[in-house]
Every structure is written in C-alpha cells, then in structure tokens.
Protein backbone atom coordinates (compact mmCIF):
# COMPACT_ATOMS: atom_id res chain seq x y z
CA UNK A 1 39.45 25.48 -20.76
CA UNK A 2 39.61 21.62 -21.21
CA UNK A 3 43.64 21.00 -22.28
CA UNK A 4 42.74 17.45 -23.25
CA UNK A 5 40.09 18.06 -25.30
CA UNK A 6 41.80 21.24 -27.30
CA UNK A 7 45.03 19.27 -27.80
CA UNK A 8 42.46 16.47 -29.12
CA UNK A 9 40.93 18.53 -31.36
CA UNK A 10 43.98 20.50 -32.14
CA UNK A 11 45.22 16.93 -33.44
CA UNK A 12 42.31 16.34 -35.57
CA UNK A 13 42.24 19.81 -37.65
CA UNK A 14 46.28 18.69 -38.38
CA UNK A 15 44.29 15.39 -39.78
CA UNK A 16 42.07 16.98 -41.90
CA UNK A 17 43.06 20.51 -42.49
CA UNK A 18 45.32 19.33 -45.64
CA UNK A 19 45.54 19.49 -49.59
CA UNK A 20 44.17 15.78 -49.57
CA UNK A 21 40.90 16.99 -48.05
CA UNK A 22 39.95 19.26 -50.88
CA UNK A 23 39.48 16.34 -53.62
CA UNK A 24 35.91 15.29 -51.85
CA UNK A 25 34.78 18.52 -50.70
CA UNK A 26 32.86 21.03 -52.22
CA UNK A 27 35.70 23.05 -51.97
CA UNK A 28 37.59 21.56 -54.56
CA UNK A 29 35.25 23.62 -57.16
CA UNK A 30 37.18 26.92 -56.50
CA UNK A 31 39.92 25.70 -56.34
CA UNK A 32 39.83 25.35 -60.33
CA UNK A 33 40.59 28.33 -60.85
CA UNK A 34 43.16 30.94 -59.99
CA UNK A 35 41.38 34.72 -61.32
CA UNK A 36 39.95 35.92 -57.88
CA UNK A 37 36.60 36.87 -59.29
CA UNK A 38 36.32 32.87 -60.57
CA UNK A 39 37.16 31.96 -56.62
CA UNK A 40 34.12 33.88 -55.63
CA UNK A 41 31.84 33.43 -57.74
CA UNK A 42 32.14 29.27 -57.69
CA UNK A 43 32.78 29.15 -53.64
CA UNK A 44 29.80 30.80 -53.72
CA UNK A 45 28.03 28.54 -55.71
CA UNK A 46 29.38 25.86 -54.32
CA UNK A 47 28.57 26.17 -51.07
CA UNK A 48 24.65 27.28 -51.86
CA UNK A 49 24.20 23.54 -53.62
CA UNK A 50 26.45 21.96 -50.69
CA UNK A 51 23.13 19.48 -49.66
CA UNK A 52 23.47 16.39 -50.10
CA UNK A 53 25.70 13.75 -50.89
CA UNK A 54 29.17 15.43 -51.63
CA UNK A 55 30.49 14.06 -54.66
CA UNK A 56 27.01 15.19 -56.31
CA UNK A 57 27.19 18.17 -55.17
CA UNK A 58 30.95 18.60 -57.03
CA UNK A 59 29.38 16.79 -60.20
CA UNK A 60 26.46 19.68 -60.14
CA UNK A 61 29.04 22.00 -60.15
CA UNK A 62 31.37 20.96 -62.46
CA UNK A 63 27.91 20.74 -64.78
CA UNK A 64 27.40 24.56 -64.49
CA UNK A 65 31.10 25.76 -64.98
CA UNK A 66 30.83 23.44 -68.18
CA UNK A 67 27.54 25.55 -69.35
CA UNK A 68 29.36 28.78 -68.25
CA UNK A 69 32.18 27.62 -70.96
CA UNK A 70 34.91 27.17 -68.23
CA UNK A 71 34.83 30.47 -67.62
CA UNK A 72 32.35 32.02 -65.33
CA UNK A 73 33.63 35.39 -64.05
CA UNK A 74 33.85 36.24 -68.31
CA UNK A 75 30.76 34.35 -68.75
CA UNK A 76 28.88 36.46 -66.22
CA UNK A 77 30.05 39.81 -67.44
CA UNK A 78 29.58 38.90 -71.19
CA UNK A 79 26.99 36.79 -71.40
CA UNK A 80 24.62 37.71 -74.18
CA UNK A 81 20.45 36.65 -73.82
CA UNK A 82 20.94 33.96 -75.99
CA UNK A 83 24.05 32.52 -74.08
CA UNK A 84 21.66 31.58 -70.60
CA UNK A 85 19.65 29.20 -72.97
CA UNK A 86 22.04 26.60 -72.21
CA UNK A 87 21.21 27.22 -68.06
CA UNK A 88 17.20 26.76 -68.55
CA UNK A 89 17.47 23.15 -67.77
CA UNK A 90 20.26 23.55 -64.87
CA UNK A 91 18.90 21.83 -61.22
CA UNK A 92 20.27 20.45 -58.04
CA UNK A 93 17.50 19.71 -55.69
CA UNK A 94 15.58 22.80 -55.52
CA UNK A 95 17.77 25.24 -56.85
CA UNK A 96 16.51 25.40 -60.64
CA UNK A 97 16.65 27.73 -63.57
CA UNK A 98 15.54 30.50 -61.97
CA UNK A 99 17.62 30.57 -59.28
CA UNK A 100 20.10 30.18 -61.86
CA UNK A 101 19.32 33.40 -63.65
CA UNK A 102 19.05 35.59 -60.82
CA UNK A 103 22.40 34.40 -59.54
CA UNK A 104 24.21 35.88 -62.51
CA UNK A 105 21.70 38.59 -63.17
CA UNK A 106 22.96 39.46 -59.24
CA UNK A 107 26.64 38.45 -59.81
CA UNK A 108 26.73 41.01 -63.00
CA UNK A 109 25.22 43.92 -61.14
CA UNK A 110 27.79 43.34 -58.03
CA UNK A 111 30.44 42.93 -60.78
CA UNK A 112 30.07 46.26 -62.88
CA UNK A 113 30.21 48.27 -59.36
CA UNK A 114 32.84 45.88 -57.14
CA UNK A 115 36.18 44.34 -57.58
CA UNK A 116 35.13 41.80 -55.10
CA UNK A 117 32.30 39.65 -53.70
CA UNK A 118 33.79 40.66 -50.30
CA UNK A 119 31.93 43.85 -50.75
CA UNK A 120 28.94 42.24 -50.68
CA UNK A 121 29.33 41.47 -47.15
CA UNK A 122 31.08 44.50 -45.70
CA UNK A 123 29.89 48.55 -45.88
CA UNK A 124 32.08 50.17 -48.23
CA UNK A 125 34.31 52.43 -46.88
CA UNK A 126 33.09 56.59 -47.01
CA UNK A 127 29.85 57.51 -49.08
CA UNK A 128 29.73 55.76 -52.46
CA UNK A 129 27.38 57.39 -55.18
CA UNK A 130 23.81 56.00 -55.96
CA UNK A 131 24.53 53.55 -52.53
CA UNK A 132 21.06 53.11 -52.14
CA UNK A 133 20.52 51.69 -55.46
CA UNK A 134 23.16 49.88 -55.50
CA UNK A 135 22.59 48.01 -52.09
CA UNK A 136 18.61 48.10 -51.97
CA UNK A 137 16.25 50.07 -49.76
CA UNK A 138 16.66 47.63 -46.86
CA UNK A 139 20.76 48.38 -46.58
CA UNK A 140 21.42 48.95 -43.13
CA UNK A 141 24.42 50.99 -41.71
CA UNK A 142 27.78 49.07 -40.52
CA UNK A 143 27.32 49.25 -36.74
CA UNK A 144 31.00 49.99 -36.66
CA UNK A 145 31.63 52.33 -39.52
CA UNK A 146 35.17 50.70 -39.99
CA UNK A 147 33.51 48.39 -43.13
CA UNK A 148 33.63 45.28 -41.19
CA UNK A 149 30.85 44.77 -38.41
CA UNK A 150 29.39 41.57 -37.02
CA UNK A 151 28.89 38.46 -38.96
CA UNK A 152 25.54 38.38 -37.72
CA UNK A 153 25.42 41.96 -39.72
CA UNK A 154 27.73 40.76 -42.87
CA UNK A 155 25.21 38.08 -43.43
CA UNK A 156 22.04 39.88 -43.24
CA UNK A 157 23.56 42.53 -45.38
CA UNK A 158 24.35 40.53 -47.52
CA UNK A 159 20.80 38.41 -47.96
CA UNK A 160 19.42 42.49 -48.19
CA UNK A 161 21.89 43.64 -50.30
CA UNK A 162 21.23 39.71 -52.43
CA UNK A 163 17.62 40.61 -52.87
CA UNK A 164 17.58 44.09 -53.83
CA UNK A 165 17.30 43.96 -57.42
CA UNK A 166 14.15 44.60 -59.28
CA UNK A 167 13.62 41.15 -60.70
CA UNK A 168 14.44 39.41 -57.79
CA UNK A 169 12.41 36.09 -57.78
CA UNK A 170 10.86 34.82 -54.29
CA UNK A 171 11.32 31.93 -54.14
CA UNK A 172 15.56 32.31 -54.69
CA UNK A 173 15.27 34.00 -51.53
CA UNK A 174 15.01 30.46 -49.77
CA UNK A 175 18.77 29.65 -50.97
CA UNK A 176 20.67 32.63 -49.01
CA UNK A 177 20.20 32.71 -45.37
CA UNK A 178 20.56 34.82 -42.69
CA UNK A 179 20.80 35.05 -38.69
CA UNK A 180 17.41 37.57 -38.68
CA UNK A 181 15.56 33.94 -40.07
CA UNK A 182 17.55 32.36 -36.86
CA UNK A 183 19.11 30.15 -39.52
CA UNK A 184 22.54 28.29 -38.74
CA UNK A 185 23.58 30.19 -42.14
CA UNK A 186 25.57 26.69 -42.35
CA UNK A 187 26.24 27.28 -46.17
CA UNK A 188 27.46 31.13 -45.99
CA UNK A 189 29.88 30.26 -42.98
CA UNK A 190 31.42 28.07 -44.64
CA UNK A 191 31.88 30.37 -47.39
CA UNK A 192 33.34 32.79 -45.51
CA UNK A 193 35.59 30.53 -44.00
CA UNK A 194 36.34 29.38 -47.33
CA UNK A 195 37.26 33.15 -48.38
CA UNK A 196 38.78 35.02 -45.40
CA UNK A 197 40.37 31.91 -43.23
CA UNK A 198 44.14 32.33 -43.55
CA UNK A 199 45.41 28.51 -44.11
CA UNK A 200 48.67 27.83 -44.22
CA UNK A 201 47.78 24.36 -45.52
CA UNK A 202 45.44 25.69 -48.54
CA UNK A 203 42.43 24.41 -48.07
CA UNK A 204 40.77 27.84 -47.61
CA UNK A 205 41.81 30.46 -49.85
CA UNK A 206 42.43 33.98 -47.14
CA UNK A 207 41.69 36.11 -50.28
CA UNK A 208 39.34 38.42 -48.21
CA UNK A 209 40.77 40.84 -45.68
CA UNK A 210 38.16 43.15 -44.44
CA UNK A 211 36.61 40.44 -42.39
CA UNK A 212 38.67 38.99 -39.55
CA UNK A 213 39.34 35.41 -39.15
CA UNK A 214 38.57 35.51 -35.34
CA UNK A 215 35.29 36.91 -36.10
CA UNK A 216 34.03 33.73 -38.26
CA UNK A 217 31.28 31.51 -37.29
CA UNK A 218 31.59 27.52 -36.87
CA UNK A 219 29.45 26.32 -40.02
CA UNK A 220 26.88 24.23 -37.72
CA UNK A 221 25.74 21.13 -40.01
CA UNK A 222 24.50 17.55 -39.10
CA UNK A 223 27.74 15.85 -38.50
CA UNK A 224 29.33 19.39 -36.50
CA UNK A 225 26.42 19.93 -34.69
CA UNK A 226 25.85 16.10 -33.42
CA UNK A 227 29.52 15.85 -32.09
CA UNK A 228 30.07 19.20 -31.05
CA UNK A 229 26.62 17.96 -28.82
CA UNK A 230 28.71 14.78 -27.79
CA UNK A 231 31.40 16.91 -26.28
CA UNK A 232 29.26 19.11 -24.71
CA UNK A 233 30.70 22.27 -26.85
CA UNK A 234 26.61 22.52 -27.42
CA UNK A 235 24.20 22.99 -24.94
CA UNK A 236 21.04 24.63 -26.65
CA UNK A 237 18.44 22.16 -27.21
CA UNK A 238 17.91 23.83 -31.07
CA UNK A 239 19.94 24.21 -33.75
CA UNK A 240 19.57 27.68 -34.77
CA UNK A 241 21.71 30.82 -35.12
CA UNK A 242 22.50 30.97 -31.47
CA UNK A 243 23.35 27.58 -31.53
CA UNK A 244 26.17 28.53 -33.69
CA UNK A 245 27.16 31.46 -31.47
CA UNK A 246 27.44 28.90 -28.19
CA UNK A 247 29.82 26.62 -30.75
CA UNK A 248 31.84 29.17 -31.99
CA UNK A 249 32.30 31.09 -28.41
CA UNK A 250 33.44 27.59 -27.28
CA UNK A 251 35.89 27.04 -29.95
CA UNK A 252 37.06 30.59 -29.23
CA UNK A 253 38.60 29.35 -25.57
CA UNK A 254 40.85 27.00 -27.86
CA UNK A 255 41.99 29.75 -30.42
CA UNK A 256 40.78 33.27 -30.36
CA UNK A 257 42.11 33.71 -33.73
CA UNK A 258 41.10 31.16 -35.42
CA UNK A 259 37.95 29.38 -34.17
CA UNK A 260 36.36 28.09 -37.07
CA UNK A 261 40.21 25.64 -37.91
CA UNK A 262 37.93 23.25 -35.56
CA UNK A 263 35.49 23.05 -38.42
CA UNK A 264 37.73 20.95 -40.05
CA UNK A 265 38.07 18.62 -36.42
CA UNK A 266 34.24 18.11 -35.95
CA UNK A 267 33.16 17.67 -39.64
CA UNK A 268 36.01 14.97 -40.04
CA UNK A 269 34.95 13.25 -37.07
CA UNK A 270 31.26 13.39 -37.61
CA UNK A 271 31.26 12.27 -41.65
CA UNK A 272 34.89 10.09 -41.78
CA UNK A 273 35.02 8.46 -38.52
CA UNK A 274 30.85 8.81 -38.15
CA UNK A 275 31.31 9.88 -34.51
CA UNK A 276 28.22 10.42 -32.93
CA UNK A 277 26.30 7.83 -34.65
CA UNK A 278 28.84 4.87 -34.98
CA UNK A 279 32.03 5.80 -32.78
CA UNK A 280 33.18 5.85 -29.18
CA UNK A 281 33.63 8.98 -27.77
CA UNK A 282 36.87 9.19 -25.17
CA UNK A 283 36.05 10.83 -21.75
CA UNK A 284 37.49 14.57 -21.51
C-alpha cells in the first residue's frame, strides 16, 4: 500500500466529505425530505438525470418534485390518471415523458409490495408469495441466500426486477444500467453509496442495511476515472464495469470498510481543482 498517497487522499475526502458539499450536488435533492420512502424515491431520480452540468441537473429535479406537489412518495401511491397530465411535458436530455410514467408506474408496484427501495436490490429473505410476479421472469436467485449478494448481482437484479412489468417501455431501459451491459453503472453506484454509506458527516444518508458498505463500488465518471488514471489506481485501458472493479479493489487497500469515502477525494479533485486536465499532480 502507498502511505503517502492514502494519507493524501484520506485528506481530501475530510475536504469534501462535508454538509457544504451537498448544496451543488445532486445529492442535495434527497436531502429535502426526511419520510424514507421520499429519500428513495428522489436519490433515485436524482442520480438517473445526474448528466450534465450539475446545477441543471438539481433545477430538473426540483421541476419534477414541484409537478409531484412536493410530495412524491404520496404522489406516487395516490396519484389518480388525471394527476400525470402535469408530467407529459417533463424532459432532461433524453429522459422524457415516458420514462417519466414508467418510473412511477414501477415505483407504485414496488411500493404496494415493499417498505423499501432497498428491496429492489436485495432477494427477500425466505419464499415470498406470487415472487415471480412480483420480480419478473428473469429474477435470478441471491448467490448467497443471506438477501445480500454481489453488487454486480444487486444491480442486475435490480435492472431485471426494473423491467419486469407488463408495460415496460424499451427505450426506458437505456436509463438503468447494469454490469451484464459492462456498464460503469456510474449513476446506480452512486446511489447506493448515497443510500447504504454510513457518513458520519451526512452527506450520504446509511438508511439501507442489507447491503454492506465495504461491498460498494467506486462510481467511475469522467473526472474519477481521469485522476484515478493519473495515480495509477487504473490500469485498464477501458472504462467499463471491470474498470470499476480494479478502482474499487484499489481503494479497498486504503479502507476495507469503506472504499467508496474516496469517491468524494477523486470527484473533488477531478471537477473543483480540475486535476487531470488543468492541475499538477505530486509524485507518490
């Protein structure tokens, strides 16, 4: 293990990992609220339209609590057809209407079954009636039977599990990831960083508890990627879902615990202090 480069990066998640960071993050959007289901429902959200230039992305989301009335956990479960008029017109690049719809068409059906979103991502535990139906024919069996598994198997589940319901639209599938596409999954890391990280600064929420922080992946996006690449905690030549893997095992030798805290480290350094394009790396 490089000492000088964990203690370096060590000092830079104490820089950024803090309430003041949440204002100009996407994160900021759950953090209106305080009902659990609300959390969910919005991280989610937020970090499926996190493309782009941040503070749109936080305007685009404000936008859509405002046409869910404030509300959207209530909105979602008691919605009437003639309430998602007000969505028809909703976009943010190429998430439109439709997207819109299915997302609380999939949020409702998760809702009347589940307490959580987490369950979305894990195998409930023992046999649960009409599973099948409820998780789609391509549900595959927690390799561990303890309702946690892999994150390479939360996330597929989960994009199954998304895309099981009858009126699923094609071309929605293109906004929920997963590692069997050999995608980063950039977006859905972060959310589950977002939901299961325990922070003691409050920047991530730790409201999950069937997935374990030291089993998180590094979200991998353009500024991460390009200075993890700088110091050389990426050595694949693509930046795929392996390429996430190498990160994250790398991070690991600095805390098994907690490996994705460095998230906070090489996203600060790659979009504040524009390392890798503009800065001066230091030797380690």
């Amino acid at each position: 293990m490089n000492d000088n480069l964990k203690a370096f990066l060590d000092a830079k998640v104490s820089q950024y990992n803090r309430p003041e960071f949440i204002a100009n993050d996407p994160v900021s959007i759950p953090h209106m609220f305080t009902k659990k289901q609300d959390i969910e429902i919005m991280g989610f959200w937020a970090a499926t339209l996190a493309w782009g230039q941040r503070v749109t992305i936080i305007n685009k989301c404000k936008e859509l609590i405002t046409l869910m009335d404030g509300a959207p956990y209530d909105f979602i479960i008691n919605h009437e057809e003639p309430d998602l008029k007000k969505l028809l017109h909703f976009k943010h690049r190429t998430f439109n209407d439709i997207d819109t719809l299915y997302f609380i068409s999939f949020f409702r059906h998760h809702y009347e079954h589940f307490e959580s979103l987490e369950d979305a991502f894990v195998q409930p535990p023992g046999p649960l009636k009409g599973e099948q139906e409820l998780y789609g024919s391509k549900s595959k069996a927690s390799p561990s039977g303890d309702g946690r598994g892999s994150a390479e198997w939360a996330l597929d589940h989960f994009r199954s599990y998304f895309m099981s319901l009858p009126d699923f639209p094609n071309r929605t599938k293109k906004h929920v990831s997963s590692p069997s596409q050999k995608s980063t999954c950039k977006r859905l890391c972060m959310f589950l960083r977002w939901m299961v990280r325990k922070d003691e600064q409050g920047v991530d929420f730790g409201i999950w508890n069937r997935i374990s922080p030291a089993d998180l992946i590094c979200p991998c996006d353009l500024h991460v990627d390009r200075v993890a690449r700088k110091l050389k905690l990426i050595t694949r030549k693509q930046t795929d879902w392996q390429t996430a893997l190498e990160l994250t095992q790398n991070l690991r030798e600095f805390d098994p615990l907690d490996p994705v805290k460095y998230d906070f480290a090489l996203f600060g350094l790659g979009i504040e202090e524009r390392w890798g394009i503009e800065g001066i790396l230091p030797e380690f």
